[in-house]
Protein backbone atom coordinates (compact mmCIF):
# COMPACT_ATOMS: atom_id res chain seq x y z
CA UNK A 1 174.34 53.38 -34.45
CA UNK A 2 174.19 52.89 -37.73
CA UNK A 3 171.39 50.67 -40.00
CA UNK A 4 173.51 47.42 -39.93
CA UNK A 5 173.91 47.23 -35.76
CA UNK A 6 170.28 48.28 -35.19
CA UNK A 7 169.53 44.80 -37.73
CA UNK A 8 171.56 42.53 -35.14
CA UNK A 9 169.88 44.12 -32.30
CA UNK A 10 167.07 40.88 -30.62
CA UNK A 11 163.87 42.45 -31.73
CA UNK A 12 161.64 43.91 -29.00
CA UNK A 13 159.18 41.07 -27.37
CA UNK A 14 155.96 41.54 -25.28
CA UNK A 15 155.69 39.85 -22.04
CA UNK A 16 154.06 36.15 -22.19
CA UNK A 17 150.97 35.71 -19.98
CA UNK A 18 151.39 32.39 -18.27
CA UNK A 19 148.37 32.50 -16.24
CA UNK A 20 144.83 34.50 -15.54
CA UNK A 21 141.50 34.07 -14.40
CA UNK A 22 138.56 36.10 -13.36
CA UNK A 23 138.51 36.91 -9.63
CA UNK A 24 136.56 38.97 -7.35
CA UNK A 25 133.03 38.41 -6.46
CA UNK A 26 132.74 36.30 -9.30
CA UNK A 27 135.16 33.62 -8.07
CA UNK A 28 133.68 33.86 -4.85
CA UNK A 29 130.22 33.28 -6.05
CA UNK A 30 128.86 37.06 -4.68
CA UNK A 31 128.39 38.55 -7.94
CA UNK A 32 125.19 40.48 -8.65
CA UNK A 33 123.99 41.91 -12.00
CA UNK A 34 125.64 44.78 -11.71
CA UNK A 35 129.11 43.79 -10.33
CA UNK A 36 132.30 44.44 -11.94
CA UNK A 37 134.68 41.61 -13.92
CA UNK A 38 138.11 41.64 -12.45
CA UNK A 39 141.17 39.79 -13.64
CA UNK A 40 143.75 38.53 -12.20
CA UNK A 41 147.21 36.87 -13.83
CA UNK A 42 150.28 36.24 -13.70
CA UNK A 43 153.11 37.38 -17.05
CA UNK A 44 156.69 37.38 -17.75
CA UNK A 45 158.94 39.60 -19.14
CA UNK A 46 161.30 38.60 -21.83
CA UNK A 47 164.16 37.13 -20.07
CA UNK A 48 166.90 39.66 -21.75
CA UNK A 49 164.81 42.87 -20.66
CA UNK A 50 166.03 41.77 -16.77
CA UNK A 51 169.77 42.80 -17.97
CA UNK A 52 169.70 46.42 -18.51
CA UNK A 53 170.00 48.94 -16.07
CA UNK A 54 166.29 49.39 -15.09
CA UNK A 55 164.16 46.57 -14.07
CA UNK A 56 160.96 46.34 -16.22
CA UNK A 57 158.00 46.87 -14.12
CA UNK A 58 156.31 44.32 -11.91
CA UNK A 59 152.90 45.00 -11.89
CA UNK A 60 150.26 46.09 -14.96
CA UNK A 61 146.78 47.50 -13.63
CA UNK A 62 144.62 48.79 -15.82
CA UNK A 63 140.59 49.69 -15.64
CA UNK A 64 137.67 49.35 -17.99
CA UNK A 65 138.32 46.26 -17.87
CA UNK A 66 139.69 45.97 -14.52
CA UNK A 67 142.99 43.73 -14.26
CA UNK A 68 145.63 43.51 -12.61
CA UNK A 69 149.18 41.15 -14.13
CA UNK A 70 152.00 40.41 -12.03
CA UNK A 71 155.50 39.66 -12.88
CA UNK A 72 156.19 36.28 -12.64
CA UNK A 73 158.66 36.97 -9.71
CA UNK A 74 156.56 39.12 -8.00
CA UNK A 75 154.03 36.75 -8.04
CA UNK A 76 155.75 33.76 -6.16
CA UNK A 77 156.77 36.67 -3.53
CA UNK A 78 153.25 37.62 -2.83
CA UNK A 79 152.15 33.82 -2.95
CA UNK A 80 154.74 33.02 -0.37
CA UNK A 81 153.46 35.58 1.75
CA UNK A 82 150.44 34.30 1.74
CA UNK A 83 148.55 37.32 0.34
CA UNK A 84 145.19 36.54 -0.47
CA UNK A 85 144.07 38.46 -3.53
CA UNK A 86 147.34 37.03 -5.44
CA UNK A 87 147.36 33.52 -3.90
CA UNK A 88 143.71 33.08 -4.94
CA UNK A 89 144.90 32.64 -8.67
CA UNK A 90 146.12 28.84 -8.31
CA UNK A 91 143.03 27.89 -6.47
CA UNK A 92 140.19 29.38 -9.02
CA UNK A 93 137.33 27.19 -9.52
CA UNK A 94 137.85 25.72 -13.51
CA UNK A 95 135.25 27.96 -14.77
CA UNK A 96 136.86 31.17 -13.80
CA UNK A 97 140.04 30.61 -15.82
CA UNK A 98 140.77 32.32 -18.83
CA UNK A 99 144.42 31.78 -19.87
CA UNK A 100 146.57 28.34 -18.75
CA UNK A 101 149.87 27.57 -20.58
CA UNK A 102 151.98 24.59 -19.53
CA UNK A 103 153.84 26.94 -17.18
CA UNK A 104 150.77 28.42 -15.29
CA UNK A 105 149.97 24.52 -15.57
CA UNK A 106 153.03 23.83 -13.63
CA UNK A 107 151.94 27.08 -10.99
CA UNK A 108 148.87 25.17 -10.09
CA UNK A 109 150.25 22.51 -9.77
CA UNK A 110 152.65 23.33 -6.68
CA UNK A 111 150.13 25.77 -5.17
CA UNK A 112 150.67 24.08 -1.97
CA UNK A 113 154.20 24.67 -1.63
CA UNK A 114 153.24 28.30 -1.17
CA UNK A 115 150.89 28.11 1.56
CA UNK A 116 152.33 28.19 5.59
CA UNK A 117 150.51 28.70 8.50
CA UNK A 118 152.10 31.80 10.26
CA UNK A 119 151.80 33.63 6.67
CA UNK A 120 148.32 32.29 6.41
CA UNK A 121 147.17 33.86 9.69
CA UNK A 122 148.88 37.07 9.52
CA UNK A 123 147.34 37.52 5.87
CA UNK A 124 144.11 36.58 6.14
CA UNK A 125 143.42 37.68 10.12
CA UNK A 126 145.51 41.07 9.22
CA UNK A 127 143.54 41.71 5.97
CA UNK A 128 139.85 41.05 7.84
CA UNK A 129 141.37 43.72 10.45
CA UNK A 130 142.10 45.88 8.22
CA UNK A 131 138.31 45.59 6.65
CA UNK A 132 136.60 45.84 10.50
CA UNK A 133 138.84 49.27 11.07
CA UNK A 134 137.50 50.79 7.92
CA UNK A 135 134.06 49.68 8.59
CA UNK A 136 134.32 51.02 12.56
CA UNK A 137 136.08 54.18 11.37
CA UNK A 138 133.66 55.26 8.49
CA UNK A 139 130.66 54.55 10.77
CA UNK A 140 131.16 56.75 13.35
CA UNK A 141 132.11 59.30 10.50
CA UNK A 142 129.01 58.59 8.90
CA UNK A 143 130.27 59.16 5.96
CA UNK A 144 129.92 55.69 4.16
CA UNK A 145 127.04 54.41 2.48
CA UNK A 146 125.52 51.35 3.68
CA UNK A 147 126.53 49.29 0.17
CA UNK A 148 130.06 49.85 1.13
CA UNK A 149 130.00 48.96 4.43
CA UNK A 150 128.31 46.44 3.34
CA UNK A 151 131.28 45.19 1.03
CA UNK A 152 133.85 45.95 4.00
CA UNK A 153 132.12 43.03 5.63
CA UNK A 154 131.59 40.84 3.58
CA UNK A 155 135.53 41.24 2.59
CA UNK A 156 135.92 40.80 6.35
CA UNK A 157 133.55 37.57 6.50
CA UNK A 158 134.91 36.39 3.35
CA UNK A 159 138.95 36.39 4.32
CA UNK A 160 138.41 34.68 7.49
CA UNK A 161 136.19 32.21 5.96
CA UNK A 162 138.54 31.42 3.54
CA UNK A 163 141.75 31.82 5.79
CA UNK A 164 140.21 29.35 8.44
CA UNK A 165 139.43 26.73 6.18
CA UNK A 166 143.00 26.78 4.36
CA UNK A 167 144.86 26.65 8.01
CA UNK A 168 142.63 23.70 8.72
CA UNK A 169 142.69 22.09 5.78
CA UNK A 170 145.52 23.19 3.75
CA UNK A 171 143.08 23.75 0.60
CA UNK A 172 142.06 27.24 -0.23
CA UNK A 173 138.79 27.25 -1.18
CA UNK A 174 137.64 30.61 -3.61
CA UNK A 175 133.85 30.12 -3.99
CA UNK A 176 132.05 30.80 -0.43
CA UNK A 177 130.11 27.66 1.27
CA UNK A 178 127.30 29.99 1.36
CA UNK A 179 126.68 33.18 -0.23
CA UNK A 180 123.15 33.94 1.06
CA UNK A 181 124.10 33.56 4.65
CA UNK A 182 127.54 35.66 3.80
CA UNK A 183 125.28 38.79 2.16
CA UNK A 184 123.22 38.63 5.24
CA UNK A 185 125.28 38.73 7.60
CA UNK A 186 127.45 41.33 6.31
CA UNK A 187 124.04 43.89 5.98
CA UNK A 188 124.10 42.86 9.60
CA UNK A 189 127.48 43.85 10.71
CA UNK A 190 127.40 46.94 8.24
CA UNK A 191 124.61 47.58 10.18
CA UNK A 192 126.49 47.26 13.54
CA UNK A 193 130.17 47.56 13.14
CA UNK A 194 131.12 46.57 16.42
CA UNK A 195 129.50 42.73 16.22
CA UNK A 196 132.58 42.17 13.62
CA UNK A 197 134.41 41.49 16.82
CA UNK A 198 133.32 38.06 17.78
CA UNK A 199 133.84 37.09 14.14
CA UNK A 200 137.38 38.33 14.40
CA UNK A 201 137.71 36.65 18.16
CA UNK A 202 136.19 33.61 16.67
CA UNK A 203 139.27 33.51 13.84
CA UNK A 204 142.10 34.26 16.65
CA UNK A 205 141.20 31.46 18.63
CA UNK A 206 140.95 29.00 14.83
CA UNK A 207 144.52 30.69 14.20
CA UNK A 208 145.80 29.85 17.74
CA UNK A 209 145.29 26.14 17.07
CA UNK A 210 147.71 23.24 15.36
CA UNK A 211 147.43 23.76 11.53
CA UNK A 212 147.90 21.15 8.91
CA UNK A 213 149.91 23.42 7.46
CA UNK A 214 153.94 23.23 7.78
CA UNK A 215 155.14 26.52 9.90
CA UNK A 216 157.31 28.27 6.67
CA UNK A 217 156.59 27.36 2.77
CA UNK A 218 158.87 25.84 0.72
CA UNK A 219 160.73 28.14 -1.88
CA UNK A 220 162.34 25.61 -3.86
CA UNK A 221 159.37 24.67 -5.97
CA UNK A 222 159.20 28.50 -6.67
CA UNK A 223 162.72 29.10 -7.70
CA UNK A 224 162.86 26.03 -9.81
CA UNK A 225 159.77 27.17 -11.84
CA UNK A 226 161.11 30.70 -11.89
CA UNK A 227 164.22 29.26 -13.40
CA UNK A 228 162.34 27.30 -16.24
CA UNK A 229 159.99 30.06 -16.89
CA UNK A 230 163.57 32.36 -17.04
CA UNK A 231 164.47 29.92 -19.86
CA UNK A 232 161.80 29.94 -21.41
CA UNK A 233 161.45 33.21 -22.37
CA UNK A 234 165.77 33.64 -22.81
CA UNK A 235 164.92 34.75 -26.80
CA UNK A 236 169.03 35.23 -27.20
CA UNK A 237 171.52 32.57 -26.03
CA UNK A 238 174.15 33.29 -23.69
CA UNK A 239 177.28 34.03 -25.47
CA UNK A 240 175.78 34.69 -28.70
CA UNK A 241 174.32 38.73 -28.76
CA UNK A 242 172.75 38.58 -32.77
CA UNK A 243 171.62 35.28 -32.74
CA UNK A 244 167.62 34.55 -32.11
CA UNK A 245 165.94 30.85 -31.12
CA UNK A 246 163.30 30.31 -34.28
């Protein structure tokens, strides 16, 4: 290649972030003095980097600060699924945002085209699980100092909190009712592992009820947006390989 091709070639472009917030205990009102920041958005790659032979990567985590981007794409997939720690994003309270363009604009906007109630209760109920195992599995280890299993249930007490309230209501709500009863409770059930299970029985039977919510989301909404936010970043017009939008 000589100097003259490497001129026509589109000039390398970072990926736009579209949306982010701080999440984490801050969001949910449970921070202490001492308690990390965490981030949270949502970026995408310029639209001609999806044409080569390797996809650009989905994800960008980094520490000190902690924060994590997804792909735009990625993101809708993990929305749709209901997971909590990426669905959380389009329902921060206003103070915890950080970066909102149009499109994120547009993200928040249709957040409840994401949310469905099967998703909602596998995610939430299946995450909360997941927190009660490692609490019952480090205890009778020993091995786990009571701050963590501390966190472990409040995680646990947070998710179905949270998860409960969006199958009734359809409206996920970040920042806990009441963080003072929360903390307490989970010293109690880090305490005593096993008491986690009426919590978790309590959730199955709010899970086993009607929900407001419709049984699959909608993934129109998503595909549209991912569509504009495709053109949107599309630096080089089809047909036309040297040419750049100004």
């Amino acid at each position: 290649m000589d100097d003259d091709d490497a001129k026509d070639l589109p000039e390398q472009r970072e990926p736009a972030v579209l949306l982010s917030g701080i999440v984490g205990s801050t969001a949910y009102g449970l921070a202490h003095a001492g308690s990390d920041l965490d981030r949270l958005g949502v970026f995408a790659v310029p639209t001609e980097q999806l044409f080569g032979l390797h996809r650009p990567a989905e994800s960008r985590v980094t520490t000190a600060p902690d924060s994590t981007l997804h792909e735009a794409a990625k993101w809708c997939r993990l929305a749709l699924s209901s997971n909590p720690t990426a669905s959380e994003l389009v329902w921060l309270p206003e103070d915890c945002y950080e970066v909102r363009t149009a499109l994120g604009e547009e993200l928040i906007a249709m957040r409840r085209s994401f949310v469905a109630a099967g998703p909602v209760r596998s995610s939430y109920l299946g995450y909360a699980t997941q927190q009660f195992r490692k609490m019952v599995a480090r205890g009778e280890r020993g091995d786990a100092p009571p701050a963590r299993q501390a966190k472990h249930a409040r995680h646990l007490l947070r998710l179905l909190e949270q998860g409960v309230h969006l199958y009734r209501s359809g409206e996920l709500r970040v920042r806990v009712a009441d963080p003072e009863s929360l903390r307490a409770e989970g010293e109690r059930l880090a305490a005593e592992p096993s008491a986690a299970e009426a919590r978790l029985a309590w959730a199955e039977d709010q899970f086993s009820r009607r929900s407001v919510l419709p049984d699959a989301p909608d993934e129109r909404p998503a595909t549209a947006w991912l569509r504009r936010v495709r053109l949107a970043q599309l630096a080089v017009p089809l047909g036309s390989a040297t040419s750049t939008l100004v």
